[in-house]
Structure formats: C-alpha cells, structure tokens
C-alpha atoms as a PDB file:
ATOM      1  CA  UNK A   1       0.000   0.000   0.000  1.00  0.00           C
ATOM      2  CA  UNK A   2       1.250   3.743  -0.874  1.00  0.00           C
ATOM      3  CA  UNK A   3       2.547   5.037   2.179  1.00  0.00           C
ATOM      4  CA  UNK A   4       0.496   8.086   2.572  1.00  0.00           C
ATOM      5  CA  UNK A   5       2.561   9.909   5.397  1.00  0.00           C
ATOM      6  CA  UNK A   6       2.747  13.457   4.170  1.00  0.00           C
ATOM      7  CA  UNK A   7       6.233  15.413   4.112  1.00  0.00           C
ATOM      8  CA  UNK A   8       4.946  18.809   4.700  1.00  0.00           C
ATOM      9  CA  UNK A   9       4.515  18.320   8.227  1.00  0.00           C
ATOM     10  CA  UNK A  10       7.090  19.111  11.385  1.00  0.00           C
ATOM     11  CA  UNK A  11       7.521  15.536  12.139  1.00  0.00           C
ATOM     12  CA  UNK A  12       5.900  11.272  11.888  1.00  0.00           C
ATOM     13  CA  UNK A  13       3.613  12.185  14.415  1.00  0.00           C
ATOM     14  CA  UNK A  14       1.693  15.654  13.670  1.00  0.00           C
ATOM     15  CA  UNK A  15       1.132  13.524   9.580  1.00  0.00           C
ATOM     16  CA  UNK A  16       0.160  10.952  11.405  1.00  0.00           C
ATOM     17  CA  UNK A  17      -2.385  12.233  13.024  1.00  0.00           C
ATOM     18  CA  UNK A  18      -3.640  14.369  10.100  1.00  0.00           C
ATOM     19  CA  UNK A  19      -3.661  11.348   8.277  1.00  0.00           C
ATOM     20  CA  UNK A  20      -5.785   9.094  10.535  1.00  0.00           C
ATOM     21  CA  UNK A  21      -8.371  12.314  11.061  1.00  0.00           C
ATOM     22  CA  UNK A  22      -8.427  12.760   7.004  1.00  0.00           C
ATOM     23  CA  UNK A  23      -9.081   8.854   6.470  1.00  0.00           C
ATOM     24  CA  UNK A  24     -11.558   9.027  10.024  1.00  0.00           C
ATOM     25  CA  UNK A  25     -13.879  11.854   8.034  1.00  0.00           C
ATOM     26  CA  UNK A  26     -13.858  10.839   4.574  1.00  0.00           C
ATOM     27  CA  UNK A  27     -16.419   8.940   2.857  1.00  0.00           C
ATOM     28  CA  UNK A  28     -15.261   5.764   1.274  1.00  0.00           C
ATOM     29  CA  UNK A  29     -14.477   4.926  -1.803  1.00  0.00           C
ATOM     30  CA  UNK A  30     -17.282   3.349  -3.815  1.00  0.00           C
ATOM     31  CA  UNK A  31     -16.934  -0.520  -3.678  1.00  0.00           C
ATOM     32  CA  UNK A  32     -15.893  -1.535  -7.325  1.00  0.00           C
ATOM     33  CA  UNK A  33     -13.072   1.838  -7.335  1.00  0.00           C
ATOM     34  CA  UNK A  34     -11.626   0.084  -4.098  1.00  0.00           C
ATOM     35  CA  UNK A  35     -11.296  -3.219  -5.719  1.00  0.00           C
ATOM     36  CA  UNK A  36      -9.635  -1.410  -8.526  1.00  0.00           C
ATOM     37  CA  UNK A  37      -7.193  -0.293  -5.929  1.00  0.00           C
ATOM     38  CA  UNK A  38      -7.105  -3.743  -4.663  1.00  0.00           C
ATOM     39  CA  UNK A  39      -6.378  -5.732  -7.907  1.00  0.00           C
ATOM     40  CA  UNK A  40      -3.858  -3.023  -9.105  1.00  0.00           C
ATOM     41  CA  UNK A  41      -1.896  -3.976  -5.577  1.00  0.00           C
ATOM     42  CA  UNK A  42      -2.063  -7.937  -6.351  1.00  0.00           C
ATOM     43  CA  UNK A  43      -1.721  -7.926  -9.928  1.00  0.00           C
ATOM     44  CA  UNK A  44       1.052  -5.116  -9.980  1.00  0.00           C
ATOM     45  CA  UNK A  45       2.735  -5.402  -6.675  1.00  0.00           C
ATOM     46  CA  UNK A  46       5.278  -2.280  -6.077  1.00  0.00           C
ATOM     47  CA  UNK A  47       4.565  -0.977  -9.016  1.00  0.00           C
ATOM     48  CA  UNK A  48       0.629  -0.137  -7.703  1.00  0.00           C
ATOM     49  CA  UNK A  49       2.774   2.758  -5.871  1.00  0.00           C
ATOM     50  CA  UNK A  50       2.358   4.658  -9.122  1.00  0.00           C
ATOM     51  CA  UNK A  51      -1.552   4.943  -8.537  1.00  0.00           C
ATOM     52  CA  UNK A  52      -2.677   7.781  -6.669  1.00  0.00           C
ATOM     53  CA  UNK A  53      -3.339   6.769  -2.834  1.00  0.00           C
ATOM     54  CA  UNK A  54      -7.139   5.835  -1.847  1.00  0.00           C
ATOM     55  CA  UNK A  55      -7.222   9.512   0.209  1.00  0.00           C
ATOM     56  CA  UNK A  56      -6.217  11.371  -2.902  1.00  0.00           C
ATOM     57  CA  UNK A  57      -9.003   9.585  -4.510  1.00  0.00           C
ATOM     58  CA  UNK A  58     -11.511  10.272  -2.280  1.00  0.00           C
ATOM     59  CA  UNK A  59     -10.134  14.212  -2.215  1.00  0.00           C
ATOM     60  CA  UNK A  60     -10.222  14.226  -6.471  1.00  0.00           C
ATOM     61  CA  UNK A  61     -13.728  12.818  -6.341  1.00  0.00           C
ATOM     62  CA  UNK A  62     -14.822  15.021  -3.144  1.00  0.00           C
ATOM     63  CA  UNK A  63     -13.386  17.879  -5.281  1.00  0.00           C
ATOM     64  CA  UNK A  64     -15.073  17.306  -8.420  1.00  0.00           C
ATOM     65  CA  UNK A  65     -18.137  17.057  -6.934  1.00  0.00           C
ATOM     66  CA  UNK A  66     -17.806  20.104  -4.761  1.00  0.00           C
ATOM     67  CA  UNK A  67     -16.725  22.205  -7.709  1.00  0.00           C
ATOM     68  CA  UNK A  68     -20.199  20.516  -9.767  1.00  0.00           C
ATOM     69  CA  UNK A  69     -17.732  19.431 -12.633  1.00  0.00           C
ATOM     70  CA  UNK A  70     -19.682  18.231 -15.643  1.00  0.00           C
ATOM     71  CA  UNK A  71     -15.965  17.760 -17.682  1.00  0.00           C
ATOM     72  CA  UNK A  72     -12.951  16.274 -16.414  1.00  0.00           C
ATOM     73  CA  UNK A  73      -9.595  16.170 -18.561  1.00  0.00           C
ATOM     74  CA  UNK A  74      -6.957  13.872 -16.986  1.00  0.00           C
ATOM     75  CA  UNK A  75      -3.473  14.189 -18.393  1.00  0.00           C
ATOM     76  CA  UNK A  76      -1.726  10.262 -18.285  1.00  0.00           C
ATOM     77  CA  UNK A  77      -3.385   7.371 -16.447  1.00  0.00           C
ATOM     78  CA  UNK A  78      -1.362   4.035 -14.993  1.00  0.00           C
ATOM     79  CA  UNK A  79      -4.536   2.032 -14.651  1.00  0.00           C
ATOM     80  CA  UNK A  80      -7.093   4.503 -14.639  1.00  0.00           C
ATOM     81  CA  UNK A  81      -7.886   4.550 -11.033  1.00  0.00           C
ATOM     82  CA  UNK A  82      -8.244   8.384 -10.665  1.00  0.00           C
ATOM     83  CA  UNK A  83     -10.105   8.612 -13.842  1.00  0.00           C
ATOM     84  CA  UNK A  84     -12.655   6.358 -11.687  1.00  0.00           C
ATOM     85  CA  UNK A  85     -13.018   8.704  -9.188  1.00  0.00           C
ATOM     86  CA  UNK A  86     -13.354  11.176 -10.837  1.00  0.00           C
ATOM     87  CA  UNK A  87     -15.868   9.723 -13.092  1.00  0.00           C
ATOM     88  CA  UNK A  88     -17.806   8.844 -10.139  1.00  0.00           C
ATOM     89  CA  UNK A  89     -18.215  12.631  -9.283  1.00  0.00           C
ATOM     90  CA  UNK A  90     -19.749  13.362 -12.450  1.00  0.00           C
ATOM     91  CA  UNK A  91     -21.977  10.121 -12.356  1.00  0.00           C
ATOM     92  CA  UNK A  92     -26.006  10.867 -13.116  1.00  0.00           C
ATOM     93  CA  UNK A  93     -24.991  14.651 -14.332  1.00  0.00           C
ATOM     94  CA  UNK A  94     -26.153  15.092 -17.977  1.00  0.00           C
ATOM     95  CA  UNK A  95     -23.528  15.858 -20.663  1.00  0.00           C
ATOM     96  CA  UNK A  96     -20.749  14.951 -18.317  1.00  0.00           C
ATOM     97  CA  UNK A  97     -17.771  13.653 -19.560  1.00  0.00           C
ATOM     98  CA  UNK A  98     -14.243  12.226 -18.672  1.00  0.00           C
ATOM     99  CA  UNK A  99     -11.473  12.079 -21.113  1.00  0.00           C
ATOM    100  CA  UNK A 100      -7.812  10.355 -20.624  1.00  0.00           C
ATOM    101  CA  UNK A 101      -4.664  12.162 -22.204  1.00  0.00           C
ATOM    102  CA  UNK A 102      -2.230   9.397 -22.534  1.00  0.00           C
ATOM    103  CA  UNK A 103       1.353  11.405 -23.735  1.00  0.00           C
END
C-alpha cells in the first residue's frame, strides 16, 4: 500500500495524526473503485505505488463534486484509477464527460 505519510509536516507524528483524522472523516471509496485499488496492488505489486493513494481519490472525487464538474480532462493514467473517481463525481450529471490524455 502507498505510504500516505505526508512530508509537509514538522515531524511522523503531527502527519500521522492528520492522516488518521483525514481517512476518520472521509467517505469511502465506492466498492468496485476500491477493488480497482485492490487488484492493481495484487496484480502489480510495487509498481501499484504509481496509482494515486485511496485519500487522494476520495479528495479528487470530493473535489469534483464540490466544484459541480460536468468535464474532467486527466493528463496520463497508470490504470485509470483516478479517472474512476473522478468519473464517479460526475456520475447521473447530464452531458458529463471524462477524457484520458495518454502522452
């Protein structure tokens, strides 16, 4: 699993905290983008540390949703498992769309 200890903070124990009060008041991650997350581990091992963590997920979909995003450009994908949160913001809006720059 990414390890999702943030730099930014004065020491282990301050992102530590932040960390267990971000995951503590966020909403989870829809069941079949969490077994995305899952099989990307198992089938790619170390080199699942490429996907975005399952916080920054939750934050890109939060976000999307919060800002009422009806179009959604991502620039690269691994496997696509921020595209899927972010999708899942725009879910049930009309017109809304997602599209995947691969470079």
């Amino acid at each position: 699993m990414k390890d999702e200890i943030a730099v930014i903070y004065p020491n282990e124990t301050v992102s530590t905290a932040v960390l267990k009060y971000c995951r503590e008041r966020s909403l989870p991650l829809p069941p079949h983008i969490e077994r995305h997350a899952e099989l990307t581990e198992k089938e790619l091992g170390d080199k699942s540390e490429m996907m975005v963590s399952r916080l920054q997920a939750q934050y890109l979909l939060w976000t999307a949703r919060s800002l009422g995003a009806k179009k959604v450009l991502e620039v690269g994908c691994f496997t696509g498992f921020s595209a899927l949160a972010l999708a899942e913001a725009l879910k049930g809006i009309e017109g809304a769309k997602v599209n995947i720059l691969v470079p």
